[in-house]
Protein backbone atom coordinates (compact mmCIF):
# COMPACT_ATOMS: atom_id res chain seq x y z
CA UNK A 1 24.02 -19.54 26.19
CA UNK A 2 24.20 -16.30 27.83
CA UNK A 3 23.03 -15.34 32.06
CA UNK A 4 20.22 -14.81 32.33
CA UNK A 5 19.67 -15.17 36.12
CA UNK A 6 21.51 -14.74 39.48
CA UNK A 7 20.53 -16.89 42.41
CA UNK A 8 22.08 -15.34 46.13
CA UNK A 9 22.66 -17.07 48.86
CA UNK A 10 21.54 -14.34 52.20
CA UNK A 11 23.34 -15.14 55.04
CA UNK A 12 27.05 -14.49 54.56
CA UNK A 13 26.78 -13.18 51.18
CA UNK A 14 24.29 -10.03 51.81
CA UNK A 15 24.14 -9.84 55.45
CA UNK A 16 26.50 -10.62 57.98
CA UNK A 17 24.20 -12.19 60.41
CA UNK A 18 25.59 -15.66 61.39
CA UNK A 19 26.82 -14.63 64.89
CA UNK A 20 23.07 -14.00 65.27
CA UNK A 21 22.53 -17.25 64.34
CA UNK A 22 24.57 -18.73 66.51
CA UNK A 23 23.97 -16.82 69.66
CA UNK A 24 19.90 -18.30 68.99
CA UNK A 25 20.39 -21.35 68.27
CA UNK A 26 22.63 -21.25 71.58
CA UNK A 27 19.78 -19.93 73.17
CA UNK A 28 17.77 -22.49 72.15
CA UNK A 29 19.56 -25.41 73.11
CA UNK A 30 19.88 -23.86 76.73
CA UNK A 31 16.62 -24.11 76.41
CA UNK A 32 16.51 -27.53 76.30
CA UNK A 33 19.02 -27.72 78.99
CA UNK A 34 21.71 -28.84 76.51
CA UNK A 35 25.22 -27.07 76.47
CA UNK A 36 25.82 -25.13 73.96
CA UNK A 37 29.52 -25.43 71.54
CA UNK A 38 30.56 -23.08 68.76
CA UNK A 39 32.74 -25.85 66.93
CA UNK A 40 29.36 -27.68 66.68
CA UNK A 41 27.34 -24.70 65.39
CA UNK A 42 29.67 -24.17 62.57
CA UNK A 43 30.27 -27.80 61.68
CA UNK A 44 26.84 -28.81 61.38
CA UNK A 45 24.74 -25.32 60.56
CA UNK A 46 26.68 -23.57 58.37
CA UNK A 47 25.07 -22.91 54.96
CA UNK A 48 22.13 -25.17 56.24
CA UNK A 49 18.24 -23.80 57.24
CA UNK A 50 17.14 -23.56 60.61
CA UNK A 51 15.26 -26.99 60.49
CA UNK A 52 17.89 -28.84 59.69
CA UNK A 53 20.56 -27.44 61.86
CA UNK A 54 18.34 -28.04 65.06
CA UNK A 55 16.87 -31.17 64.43
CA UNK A 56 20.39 -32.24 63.12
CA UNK A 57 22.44 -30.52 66.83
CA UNK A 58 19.69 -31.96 68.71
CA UNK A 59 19.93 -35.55 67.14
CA UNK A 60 23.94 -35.46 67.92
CA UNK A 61 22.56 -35.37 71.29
CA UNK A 62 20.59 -38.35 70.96
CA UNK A 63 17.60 -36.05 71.03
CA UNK A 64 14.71 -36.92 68.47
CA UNK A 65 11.98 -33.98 67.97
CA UNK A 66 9.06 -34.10 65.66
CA UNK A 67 8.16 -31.70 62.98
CA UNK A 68 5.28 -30.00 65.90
CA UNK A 69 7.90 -29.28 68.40
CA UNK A 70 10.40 -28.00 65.54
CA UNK A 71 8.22 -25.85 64.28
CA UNK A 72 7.60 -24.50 67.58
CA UNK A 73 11.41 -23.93 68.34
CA UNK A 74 11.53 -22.52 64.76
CA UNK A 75 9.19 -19.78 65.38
CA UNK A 76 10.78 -18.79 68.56
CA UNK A 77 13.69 -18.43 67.36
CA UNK A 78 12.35 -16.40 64.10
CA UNK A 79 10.61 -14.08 66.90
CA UNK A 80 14.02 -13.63 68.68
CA UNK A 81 15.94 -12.51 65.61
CA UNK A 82 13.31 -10.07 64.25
CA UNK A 83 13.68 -8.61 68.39
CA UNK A 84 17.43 -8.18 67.43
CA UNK A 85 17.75 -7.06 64.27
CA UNK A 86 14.35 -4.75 64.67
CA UNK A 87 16.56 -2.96 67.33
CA UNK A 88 19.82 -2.36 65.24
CA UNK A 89 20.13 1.08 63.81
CA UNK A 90 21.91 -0.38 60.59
CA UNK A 91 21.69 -4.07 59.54
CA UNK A 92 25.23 -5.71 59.41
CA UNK A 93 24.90 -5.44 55.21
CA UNK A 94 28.43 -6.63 53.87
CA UNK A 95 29.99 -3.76 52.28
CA UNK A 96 28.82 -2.30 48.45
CA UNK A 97 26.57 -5.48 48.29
CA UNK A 98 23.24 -3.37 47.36
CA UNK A 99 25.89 -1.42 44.98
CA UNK A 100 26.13 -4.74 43.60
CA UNK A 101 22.76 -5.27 43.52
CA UNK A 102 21.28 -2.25 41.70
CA UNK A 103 24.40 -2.42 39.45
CA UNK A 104 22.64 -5.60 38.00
CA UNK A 105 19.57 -3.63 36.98
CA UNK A 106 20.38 -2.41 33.15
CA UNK A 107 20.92 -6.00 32.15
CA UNK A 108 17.70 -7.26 32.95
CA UNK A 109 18.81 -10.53 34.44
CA UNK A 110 16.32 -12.23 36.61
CA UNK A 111 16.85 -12.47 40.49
CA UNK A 112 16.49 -14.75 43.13
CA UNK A 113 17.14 -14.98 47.04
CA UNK A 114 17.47 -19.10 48.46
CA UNK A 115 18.23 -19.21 52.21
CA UNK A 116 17.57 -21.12 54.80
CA UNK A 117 16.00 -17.93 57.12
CA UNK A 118 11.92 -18.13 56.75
CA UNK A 119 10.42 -15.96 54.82
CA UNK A 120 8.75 -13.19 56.85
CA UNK A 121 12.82 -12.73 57.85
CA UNK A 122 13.49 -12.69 54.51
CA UNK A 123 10.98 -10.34 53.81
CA UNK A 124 11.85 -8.14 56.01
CA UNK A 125 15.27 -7.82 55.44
CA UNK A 126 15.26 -6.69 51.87
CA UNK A 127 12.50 -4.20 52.69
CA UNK A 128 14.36 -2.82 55.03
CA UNK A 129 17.26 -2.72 52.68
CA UNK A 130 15.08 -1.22 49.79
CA UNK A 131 15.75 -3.88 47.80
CA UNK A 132 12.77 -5.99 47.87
CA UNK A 133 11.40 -4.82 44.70
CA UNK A 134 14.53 -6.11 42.53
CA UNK A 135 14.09 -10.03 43.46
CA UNK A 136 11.40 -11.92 41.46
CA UNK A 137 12.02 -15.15 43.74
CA UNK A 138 12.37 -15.66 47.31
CA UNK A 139 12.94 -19.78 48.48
CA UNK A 140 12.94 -19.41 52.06
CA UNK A 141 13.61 -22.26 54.80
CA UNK A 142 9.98 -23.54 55.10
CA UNK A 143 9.60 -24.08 51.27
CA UNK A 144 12.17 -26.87 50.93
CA UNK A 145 12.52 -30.05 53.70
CA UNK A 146 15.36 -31.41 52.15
CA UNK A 147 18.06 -28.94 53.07
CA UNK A 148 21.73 -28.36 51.24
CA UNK A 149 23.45 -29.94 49.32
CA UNK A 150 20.24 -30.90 48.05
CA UNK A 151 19.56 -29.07 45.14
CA UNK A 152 16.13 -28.66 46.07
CA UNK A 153 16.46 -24.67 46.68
CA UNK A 154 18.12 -23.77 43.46
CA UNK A 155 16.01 -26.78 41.65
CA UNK A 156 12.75 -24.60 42.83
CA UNK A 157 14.65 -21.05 42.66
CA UNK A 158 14.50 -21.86 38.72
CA UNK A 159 11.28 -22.87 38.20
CA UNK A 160 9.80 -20.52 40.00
CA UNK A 161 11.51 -17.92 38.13
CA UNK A 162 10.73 -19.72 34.89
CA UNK A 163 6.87 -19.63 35.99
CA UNK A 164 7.07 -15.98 36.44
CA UNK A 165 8.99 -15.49 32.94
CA UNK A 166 7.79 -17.90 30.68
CA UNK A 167 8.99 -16.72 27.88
CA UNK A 168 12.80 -16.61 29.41
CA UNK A 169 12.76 -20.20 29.69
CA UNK A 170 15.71 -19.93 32.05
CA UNK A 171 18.41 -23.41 32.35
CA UNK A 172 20.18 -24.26 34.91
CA UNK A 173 23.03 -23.63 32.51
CA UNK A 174 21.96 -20.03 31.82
CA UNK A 175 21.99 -19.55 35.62
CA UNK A 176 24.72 -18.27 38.44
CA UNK A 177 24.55 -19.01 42.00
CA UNK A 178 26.63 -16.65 45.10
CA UNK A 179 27.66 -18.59 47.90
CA UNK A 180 29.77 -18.46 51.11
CA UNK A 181 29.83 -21.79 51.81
CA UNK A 182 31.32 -25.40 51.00
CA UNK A 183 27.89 -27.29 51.05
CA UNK A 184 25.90 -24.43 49.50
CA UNK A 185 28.42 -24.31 46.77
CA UNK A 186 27.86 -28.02 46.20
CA UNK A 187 23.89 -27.74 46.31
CA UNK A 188 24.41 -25.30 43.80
CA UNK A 189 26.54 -27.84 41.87
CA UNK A 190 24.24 -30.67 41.71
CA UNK A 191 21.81 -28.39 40.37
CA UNK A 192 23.88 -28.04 37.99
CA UNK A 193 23.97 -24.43 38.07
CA UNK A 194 27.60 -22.41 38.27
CA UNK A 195 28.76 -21.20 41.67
CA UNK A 196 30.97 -17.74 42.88
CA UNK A 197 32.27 -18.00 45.96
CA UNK A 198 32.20 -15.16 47.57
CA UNK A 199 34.72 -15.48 50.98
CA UNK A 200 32.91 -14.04 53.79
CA UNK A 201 32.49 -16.57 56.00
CA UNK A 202 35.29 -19.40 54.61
CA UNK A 203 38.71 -18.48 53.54
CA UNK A 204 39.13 -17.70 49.72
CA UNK A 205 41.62 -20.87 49.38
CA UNK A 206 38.88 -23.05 50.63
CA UNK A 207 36.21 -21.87 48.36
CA UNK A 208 38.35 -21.71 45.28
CA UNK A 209 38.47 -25.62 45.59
CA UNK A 210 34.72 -25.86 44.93
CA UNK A 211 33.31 -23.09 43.38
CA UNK A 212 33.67 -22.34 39.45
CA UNK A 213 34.92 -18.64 40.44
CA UNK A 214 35.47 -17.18 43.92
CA UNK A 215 35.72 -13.43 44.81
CA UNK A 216 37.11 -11.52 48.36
CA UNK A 217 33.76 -9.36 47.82
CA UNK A 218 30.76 -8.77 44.95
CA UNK A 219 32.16 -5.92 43.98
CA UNK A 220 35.09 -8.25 42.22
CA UNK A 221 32.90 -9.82 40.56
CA UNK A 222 33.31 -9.56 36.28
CA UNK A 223 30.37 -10.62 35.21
CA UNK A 224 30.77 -9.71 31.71
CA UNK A 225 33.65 -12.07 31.70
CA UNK A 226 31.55 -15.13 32.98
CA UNK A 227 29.06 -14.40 30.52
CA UNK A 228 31.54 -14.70 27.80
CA UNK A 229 32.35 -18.04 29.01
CA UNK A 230 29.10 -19.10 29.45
CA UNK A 231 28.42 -18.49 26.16
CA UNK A 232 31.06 -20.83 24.41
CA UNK A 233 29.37 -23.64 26.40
């Protein structure tokens, strides 16, 4: 078996946006006249979507929403980060990741995005990095309810890109995931799919305890190596 696909993770492996993140989802918790705490954020939301890392903070605080009022929070908080990022000059893009990107192009592999962000964020990221056109597969935070380390995403990342390519009939096996985080590498995992880690947002020691490969940045990343490998499995 050779790759044939690449599945990316977006926040923390192509943009750098979780203090974003954070600073809304503090915002929206003084909103509900709850005090805010950064140990919190990043023990419960990191490498989850949205939904889950509010309805999860808020149930901490003995706080029980319904999927009405979370959609309600989730769109106001999707309306504050388009504000913010609308009004950056440059998008905090990790370094040489669209180099990494368009690098991919002459071997035909098929792409995929699986986030947690919705998709009209997703959306218009990527445009905005020129990069939209190279992804055959967006699974955005309002596709899956079951967030990581379900394998939902990367379950649905696949067949989606298997509808679109018939003819590829693309295994999980045949597939490689980029993460940045412990329980997106092990949604990746119980897929069944192969994980880089890439360390942007956990130290490398961490990741390397998880992940099948792990990487300081993209631009490390030998894939003609893994490929070899893959194929004597």
């Amino acid at each position: 078996m050779s790759l044939k696909a690449i599945i990316f993770d977006l926040n923390g492996v192509i943009i750098n946006d979780e203090p974003i993140h954070q600073q809304l989802i503090d915002d929206l918790l003084l909103g509900e006249n709850l005090l805010p705490s950064g140990k919190e954020y990043q023990k419960i939301c990191l490498g989850k979507n949205d939904q889950s890392c509010v309805r999860d903070i808020l149930a901490k605080r003995g706080r029980i929403i319904d999927d009405d009022y979370l959609s309600i929070l989730m769109n106001k908080k999707a309306e504050a980060y388009h504000k913010i990022v609308n009004e950056m000059s440059e998008l905090p893009i990790y370094d040489k990741v669209v180099e990494f990107i368009l690098s991919l192009q002459p071997r035909h592999l098929s792409l995929a995005i699986v986030t947690g962000l919705l998709y009209r964020e997703v959306e218009y990221i990527l445009k905005r990095m020129n990069i939209r056109e190279y992804f055959n597969v967006i699974i955005a935070g309002e596709d899956i309810k079951l967030g990581k380390p379900s394998p939902s995403y990367y379950l649905r990342a696949v067949k989606q890109l298997n509808q679109q390519n018939p003819d590829l009939s693309i295994k999980t096996s045949e597939c490689l995931v980029i993460e940045d985080t412990p329980i997106g590498i092990e949604s990746a995992k119980n897929a069944g799919i192969s994980v880089v880690g890439v360390a942007n947002t956990y130290p490398f020691h961490l990741l390397q305890r998880q992940a099948n490969w792990c990487v300081d940045h993209l631009m490390q990343l030998d894939l003609n190596w893994i490929d070899e490998i893959l194929v004597k499995t």
